[in-house]
PDB file of N, CA and C in Angstrom:
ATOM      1  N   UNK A   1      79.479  92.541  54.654  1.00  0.00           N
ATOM      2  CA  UNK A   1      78.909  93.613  55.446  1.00  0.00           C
ATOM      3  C   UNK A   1      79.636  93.681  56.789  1.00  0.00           C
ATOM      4  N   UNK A   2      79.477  94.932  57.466  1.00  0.00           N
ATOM      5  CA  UNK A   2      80.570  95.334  58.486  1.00  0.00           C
ATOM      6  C   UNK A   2      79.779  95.211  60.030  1.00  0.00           C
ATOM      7  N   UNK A   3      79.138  94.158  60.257  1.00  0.00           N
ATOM      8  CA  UNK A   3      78.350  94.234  61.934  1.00  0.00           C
ATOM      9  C   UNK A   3      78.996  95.255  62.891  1.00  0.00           C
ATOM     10  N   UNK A   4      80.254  95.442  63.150  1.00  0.00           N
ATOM     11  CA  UNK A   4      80.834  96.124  63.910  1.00  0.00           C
ATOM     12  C   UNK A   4      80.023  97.455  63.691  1.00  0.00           C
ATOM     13  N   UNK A   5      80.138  97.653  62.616  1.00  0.00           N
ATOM     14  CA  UNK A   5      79.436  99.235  62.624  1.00  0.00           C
ATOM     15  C   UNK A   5      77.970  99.429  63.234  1.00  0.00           C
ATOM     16  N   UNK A   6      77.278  98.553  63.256  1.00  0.00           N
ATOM     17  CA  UNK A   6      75.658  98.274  64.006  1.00  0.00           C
ATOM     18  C   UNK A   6      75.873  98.554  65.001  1.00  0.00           C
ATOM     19  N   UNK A   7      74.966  98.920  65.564  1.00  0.00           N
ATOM     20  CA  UNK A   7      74.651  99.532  67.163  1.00  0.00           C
ATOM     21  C   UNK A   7      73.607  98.092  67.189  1.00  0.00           C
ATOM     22  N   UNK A   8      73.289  97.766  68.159  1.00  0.00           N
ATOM     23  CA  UNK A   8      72.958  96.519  68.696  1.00  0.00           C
ATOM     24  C   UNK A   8      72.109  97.248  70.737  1.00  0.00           C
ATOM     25  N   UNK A   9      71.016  96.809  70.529  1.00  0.00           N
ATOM     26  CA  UNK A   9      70.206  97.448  72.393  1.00  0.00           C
ATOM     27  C   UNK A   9      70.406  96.557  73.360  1.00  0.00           C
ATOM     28  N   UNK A  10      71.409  95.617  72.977  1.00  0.00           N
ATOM     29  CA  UNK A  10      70.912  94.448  73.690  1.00  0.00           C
ATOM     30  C   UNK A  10      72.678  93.595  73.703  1.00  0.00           C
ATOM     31  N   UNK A  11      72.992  93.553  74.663  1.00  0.00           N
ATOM     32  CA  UNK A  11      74.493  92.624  75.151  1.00  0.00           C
ATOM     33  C   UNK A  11      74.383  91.584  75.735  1.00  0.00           C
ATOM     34  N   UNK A  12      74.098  90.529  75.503  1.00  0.00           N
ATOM     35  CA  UNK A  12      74.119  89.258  76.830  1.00  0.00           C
ATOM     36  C   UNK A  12      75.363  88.773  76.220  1.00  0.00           C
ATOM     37  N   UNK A  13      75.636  88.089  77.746  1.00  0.00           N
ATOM     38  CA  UNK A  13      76.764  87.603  78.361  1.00  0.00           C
ATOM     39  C   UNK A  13      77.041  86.582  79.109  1.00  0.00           C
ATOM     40  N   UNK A  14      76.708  84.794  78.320  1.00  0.00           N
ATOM     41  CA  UNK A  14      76.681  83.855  79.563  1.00  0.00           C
ATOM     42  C   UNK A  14      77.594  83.423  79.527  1.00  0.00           C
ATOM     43  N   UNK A  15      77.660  82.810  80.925  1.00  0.00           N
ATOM     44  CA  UNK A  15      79.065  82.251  81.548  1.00  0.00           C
ATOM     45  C   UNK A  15      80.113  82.997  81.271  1.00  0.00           C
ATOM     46  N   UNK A  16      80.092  84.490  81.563  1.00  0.00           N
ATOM     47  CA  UNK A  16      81.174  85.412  81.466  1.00  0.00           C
ATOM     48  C   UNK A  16      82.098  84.897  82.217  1.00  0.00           C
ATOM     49  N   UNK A  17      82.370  84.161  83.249  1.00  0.00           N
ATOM     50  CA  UNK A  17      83.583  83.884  83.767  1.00  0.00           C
ATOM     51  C   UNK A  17      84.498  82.657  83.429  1.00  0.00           C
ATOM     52  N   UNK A  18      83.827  81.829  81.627  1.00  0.00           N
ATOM     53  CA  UNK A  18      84.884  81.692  80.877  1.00  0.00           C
ATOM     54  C   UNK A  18      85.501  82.541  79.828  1.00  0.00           C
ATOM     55  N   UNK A  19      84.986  83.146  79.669  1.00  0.00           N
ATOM     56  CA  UNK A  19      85.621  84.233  78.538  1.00  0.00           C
ATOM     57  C   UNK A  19      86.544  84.549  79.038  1.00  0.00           C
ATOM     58  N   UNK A  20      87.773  84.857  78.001  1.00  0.00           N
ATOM     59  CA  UNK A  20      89.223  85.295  78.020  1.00  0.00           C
ATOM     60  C   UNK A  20      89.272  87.135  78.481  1.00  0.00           C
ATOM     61  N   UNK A  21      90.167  87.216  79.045  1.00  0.00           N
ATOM     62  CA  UNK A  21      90.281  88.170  79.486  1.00  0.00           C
ATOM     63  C   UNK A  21      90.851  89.856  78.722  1.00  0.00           C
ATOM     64  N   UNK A  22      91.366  89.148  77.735  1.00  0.00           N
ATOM     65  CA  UNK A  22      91.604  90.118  76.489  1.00  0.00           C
ATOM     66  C   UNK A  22      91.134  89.814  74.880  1.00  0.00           C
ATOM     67  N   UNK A  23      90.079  90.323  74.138  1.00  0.00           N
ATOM     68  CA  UNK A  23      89.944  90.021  73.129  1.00  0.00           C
ATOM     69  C   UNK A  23      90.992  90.409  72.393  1.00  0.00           C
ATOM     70  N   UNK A  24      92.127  89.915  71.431  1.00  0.00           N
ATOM     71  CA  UNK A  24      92.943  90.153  70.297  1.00  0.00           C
ATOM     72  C   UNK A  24      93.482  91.360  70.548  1.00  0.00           C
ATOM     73  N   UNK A  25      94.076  91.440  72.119  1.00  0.00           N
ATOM     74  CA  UNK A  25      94.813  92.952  72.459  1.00  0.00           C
ATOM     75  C   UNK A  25      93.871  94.098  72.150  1.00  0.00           C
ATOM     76  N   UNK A  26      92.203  93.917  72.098  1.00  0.00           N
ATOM     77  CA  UNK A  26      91.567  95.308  72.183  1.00  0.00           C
ATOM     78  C   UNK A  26      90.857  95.649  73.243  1.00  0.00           C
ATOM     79  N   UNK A  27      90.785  94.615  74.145  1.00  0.00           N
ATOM     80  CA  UNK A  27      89.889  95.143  75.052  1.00  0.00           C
ATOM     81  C   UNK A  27      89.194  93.780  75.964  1.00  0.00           C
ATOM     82  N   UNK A  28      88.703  94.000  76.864  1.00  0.00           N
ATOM     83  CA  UNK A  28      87.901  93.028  77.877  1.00  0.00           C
ATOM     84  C   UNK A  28      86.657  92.807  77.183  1.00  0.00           C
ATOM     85  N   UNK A  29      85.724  91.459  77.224  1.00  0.00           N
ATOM     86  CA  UNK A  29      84.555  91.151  76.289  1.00  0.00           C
ATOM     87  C   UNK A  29      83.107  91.967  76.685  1.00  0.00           C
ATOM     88  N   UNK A  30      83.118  92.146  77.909  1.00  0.00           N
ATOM     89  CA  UNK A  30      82.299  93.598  78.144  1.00  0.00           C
ATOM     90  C   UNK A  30      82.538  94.608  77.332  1.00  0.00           C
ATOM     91  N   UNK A  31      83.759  94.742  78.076  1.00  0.00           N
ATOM     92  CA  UNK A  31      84.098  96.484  77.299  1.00  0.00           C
ATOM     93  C   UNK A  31      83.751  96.603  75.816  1.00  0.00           C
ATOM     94  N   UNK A  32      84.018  95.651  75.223  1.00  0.00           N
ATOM     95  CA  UNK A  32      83.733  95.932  73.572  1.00  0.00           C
ATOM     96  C   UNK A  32      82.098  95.408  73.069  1.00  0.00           C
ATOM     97  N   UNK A  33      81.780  94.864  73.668  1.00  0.00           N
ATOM     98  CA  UNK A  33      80.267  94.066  73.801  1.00  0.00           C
ATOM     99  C   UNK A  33      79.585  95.473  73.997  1.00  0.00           C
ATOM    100  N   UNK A  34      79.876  96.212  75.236  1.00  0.00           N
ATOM    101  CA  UNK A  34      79.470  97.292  75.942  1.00  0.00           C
ATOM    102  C   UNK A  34      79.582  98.640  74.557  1.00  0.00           C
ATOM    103  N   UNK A  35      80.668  98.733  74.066  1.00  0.00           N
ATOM    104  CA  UNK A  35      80.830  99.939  73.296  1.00  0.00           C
ATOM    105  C   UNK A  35      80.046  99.653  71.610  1.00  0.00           C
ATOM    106  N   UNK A  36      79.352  98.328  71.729  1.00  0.00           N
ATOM    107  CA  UNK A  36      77.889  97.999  70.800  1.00  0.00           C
ATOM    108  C   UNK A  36      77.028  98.609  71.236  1.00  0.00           C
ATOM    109  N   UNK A  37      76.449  98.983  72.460  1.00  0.00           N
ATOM    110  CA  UNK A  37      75.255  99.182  73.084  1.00  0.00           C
ATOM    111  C   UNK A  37      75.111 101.083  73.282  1.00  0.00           C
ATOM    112  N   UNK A  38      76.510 101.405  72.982  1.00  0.00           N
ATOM    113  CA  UNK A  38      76.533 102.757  73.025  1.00  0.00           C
ATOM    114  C   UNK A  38      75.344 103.742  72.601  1.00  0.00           C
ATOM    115  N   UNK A  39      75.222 103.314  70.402  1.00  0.00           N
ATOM    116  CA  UNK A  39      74.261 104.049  70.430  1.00  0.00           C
ATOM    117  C   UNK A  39      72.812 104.015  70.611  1.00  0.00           C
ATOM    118  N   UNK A  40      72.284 102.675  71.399  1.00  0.00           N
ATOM    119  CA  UNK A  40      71.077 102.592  71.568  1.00  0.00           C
ATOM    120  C   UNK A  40      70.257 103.718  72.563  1.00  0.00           C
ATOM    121  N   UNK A  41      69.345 103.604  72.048  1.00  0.00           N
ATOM    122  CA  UNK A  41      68.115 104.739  73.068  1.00  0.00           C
ATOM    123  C   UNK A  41      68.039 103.982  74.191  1.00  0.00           C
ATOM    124  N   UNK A  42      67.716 102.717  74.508  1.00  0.00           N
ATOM    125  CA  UNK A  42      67.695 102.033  75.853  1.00  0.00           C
ATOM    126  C   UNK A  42      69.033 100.857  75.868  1.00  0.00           C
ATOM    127  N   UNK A  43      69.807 100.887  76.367  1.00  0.00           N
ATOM    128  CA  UNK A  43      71.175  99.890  75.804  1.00  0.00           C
ATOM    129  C   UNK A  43      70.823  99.294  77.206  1.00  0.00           C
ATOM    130  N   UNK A  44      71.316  97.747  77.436  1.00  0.00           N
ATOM    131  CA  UNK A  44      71.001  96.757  77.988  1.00  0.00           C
ATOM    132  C   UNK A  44      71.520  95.512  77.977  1.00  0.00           C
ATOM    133  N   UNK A  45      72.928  95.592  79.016  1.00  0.00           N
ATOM    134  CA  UNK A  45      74.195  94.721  79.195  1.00  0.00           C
ATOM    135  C   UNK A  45      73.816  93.698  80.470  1.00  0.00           C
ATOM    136  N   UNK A  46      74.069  92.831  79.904  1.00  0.00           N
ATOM    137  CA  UNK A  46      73.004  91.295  80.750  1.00  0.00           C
ATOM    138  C   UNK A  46      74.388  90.377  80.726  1.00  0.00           C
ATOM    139  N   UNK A  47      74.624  89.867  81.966  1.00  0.00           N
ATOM    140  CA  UNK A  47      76.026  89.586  82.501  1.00  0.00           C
ATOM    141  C   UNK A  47      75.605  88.212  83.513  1.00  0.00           C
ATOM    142  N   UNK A  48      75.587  86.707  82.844  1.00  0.00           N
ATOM    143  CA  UNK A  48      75.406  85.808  83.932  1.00  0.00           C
ATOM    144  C   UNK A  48      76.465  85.008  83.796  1.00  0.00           C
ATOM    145  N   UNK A  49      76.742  84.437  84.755  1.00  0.00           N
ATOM    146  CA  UNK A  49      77.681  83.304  84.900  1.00  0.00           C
ATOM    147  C   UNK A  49      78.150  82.248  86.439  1.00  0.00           C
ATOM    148  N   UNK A  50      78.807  81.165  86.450  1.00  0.00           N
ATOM    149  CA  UNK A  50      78.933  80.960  87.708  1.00  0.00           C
ATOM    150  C   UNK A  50      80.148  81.335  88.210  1.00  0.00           C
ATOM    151  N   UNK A  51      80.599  81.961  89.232  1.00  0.00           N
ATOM    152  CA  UNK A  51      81.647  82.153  89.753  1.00  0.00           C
ATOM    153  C   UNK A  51      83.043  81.690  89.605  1.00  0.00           C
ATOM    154  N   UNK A  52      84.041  82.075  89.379  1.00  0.00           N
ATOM    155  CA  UNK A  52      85.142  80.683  88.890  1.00  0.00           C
ATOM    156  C   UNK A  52      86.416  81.036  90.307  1.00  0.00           C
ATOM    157  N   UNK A  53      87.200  81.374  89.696  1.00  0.00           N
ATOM    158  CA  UNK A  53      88.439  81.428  91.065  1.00  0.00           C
ATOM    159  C   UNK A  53      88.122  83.270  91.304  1.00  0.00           C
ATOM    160  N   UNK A  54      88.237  83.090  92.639  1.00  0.00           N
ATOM    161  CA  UNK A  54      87.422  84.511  93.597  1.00  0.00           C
ATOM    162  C   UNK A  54      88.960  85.540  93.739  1.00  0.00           C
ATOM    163  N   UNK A  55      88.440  86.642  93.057  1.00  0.00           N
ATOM    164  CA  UNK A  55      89.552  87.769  92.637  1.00  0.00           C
ATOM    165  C   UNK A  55      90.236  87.818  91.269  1.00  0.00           C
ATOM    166  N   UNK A  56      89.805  86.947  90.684  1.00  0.00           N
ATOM    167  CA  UNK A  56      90.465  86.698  88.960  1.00  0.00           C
ATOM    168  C   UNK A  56      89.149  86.704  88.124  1.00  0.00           C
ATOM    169  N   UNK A  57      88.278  86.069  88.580  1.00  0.00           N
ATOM    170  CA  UNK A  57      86.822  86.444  87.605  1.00  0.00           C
ATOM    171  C   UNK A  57      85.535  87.454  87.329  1.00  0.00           C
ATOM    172  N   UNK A  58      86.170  87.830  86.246  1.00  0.00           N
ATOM    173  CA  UNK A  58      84.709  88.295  85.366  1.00  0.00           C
ATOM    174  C   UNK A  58      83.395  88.804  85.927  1.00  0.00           C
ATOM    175  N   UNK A  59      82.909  87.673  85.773  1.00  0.00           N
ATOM    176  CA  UNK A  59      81.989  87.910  86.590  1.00  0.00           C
ATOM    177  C   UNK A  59      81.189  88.579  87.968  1.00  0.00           C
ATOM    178  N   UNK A  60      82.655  88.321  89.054  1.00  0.00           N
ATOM    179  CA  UNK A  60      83.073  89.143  89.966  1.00  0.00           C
ATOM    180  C   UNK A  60      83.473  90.348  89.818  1.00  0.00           C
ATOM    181  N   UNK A  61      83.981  90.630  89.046  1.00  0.00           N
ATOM    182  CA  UNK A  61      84.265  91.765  88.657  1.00  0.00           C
ATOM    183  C   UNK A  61      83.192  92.976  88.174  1.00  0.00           C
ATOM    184  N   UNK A  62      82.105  92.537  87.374  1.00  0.00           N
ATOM    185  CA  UNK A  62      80.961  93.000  87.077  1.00  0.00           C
ATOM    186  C   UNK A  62      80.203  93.132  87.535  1.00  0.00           C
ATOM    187  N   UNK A  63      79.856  92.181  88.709  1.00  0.00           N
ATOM    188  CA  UNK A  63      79.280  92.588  90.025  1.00  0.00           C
ATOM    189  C   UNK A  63      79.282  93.609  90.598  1.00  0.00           C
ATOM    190  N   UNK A  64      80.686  93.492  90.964  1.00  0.00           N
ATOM    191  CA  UNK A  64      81.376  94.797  92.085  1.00  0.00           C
ATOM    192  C   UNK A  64      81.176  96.122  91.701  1.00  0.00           C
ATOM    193  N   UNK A  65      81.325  95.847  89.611  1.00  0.00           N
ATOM    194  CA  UNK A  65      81.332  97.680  89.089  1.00  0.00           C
ATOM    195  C   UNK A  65      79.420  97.970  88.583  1.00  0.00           C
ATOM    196  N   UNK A  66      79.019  97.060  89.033  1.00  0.00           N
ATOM    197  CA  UNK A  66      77.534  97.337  88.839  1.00  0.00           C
ATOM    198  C   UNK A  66      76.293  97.946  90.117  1.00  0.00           C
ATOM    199  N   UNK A  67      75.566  99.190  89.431  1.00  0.00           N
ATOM    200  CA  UNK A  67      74.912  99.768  90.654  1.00  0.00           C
ATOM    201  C   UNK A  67      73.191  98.620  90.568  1.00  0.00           C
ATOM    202  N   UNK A  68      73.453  97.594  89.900  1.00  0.00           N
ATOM    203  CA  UNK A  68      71.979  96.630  90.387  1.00  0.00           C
ATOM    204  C   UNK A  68      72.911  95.489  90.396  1.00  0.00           C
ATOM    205  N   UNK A  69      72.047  94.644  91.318  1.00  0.00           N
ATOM    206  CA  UNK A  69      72.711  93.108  91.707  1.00  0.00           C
ATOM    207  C   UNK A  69      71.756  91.971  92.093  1.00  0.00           C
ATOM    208  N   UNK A  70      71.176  91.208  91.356  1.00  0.00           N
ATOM    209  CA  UNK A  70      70.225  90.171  91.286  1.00  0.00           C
ATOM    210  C   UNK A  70      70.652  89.008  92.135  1.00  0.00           C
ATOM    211  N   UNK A  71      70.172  88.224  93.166  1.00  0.00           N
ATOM    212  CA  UNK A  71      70.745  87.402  93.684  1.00  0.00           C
ATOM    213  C   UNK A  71      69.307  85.874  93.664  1.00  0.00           C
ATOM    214  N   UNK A  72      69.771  84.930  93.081  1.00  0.00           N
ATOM    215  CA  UNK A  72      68.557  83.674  93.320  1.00  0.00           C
ATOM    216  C   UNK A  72      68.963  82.866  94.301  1.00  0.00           C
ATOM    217  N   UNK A  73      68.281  82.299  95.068  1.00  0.00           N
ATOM    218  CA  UNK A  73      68.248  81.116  96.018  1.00  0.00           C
ATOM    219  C   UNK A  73      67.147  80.278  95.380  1.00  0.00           C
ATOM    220  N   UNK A  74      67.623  78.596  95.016  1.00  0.00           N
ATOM    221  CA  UNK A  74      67.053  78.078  94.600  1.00  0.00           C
ATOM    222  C   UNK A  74      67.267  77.034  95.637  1.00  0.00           C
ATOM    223  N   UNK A  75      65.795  76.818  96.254  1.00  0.00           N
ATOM    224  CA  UNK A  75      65.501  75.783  97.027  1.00  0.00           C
ATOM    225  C   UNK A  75      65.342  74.030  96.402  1.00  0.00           C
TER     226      UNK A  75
END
């Protein structure tokens, strides 16, 4: 059976800032994670990780292109 073809409402994403930066020459692991969530009625791309080297990561990156931004302070 062909999963790719499933639409999927739901993307999580931990420790995005080890993931490789090109899946198999098609694309960034968002971007194709992301183009799962397309045909959902409520689609819902969930992106955590810890920071890795500042201007090369992921994570940072998803931050910056995102209009919500969650921040914890754990005492």
């Amino acid at each position: 059976k062909n999963y790719r073809e499933k639409s999927v409402d739901v993307a999580g994403y931990d420790e995005l800032a080890a993931f490789d930066d090109d899946i198999e020459q098609e694309g960034s692991p968002t971007f194709l994670g992301d183009k799962r969530i397309e045909g959902s009625v409520w689609p819902k791309s969930i992106r955590g990780s810890t920071p890795k080297v500042r201007g090369t990561c992921q994570i940072e990156r998803a931050a910056s292109e995102s209009p919500h931004f969650m921040r914890f302070h754990v005492a």
